[in-house]
Protein backbone atom coordinates (compact mmCIF):
# COMPACT_ATOMS: atom_id res chain seq x y z
CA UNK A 1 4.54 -30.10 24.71
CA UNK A 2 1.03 -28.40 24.42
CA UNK A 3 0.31 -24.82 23.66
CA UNK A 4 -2.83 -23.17 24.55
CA UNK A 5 -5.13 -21.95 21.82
CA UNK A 6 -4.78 -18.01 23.38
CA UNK A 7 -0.90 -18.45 23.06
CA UNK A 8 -0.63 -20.11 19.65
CA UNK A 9 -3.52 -17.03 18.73
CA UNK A 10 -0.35 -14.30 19.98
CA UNK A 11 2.60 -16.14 18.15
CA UNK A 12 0.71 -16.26 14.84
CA UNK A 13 -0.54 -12.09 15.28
CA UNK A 14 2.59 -11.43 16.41
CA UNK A 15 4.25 -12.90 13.30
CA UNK A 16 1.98 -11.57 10.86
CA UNK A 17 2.27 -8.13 12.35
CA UNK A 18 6.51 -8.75 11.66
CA UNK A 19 6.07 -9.84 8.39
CA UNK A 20 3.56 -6.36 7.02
CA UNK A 21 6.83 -4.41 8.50
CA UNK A 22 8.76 -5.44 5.38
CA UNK A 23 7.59 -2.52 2.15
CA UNK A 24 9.16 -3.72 -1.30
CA UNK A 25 10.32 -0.20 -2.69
CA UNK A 26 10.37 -1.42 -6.43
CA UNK A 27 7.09 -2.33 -5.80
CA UNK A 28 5.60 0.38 -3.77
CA UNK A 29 4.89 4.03 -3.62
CA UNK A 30 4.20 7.02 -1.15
CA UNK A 31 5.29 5.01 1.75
CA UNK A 32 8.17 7.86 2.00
CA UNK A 33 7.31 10.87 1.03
CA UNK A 34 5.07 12.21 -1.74
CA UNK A 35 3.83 10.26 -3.48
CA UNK A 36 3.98 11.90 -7.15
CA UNK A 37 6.93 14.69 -7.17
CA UNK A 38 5.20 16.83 -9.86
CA UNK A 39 1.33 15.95 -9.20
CA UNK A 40 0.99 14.71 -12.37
CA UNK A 41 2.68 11.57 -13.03
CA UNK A 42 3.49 9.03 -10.57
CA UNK A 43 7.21 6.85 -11.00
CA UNK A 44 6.78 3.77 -13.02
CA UNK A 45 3.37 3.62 -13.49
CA UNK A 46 0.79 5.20 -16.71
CA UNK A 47 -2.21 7.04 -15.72
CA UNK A 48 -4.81 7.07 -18.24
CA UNK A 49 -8.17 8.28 -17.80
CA UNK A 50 -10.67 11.22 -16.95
CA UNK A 51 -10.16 12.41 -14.52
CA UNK A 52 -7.44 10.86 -12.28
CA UNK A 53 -6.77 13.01 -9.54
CA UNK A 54 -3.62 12.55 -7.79
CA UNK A 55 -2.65 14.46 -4.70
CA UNK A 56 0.43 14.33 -2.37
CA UNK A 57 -0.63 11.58 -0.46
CA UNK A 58 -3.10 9.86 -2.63
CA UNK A 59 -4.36 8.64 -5.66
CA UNK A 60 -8.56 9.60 -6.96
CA UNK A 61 -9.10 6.56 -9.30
CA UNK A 62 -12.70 7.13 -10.94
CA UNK A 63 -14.36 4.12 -12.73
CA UNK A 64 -15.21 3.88 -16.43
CA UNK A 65 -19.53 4.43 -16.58
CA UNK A 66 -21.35 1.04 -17.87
């Protein structure tokens, strides 16, 4: 049996596309909700650094200068 190219192309999209509907929730954040519920820390993770910004829906993450 022989599949074209164009319908081999849709099965593997289509299964990739299935497989980033799965989210880990020990291993992820601010997929439901808010991310941080005080605006200063954020669940199982340290901050350190000046300044980290962290806002309802995302995280500022500023580089250390050379």
């Amino acid at each position: 049996m022989h599949f074209s190219k164009a319908i081999t192309a849709l099965a593997l999209i289509a299964g990739s596309y299935a497989q980033s509907l799965y989210v880990q929730n020990e291993l992820s954040f601010g997929h439901n909700g808010k991310m941080s519920p005080d605006l200063r820390t954020i669940p199982k993770f340290t901050l350190s650094g000046d300044p980290t910004q962290i806002y309802s829906n995302k995280i500022i993450l500023t580089p250390p200068a050379p």
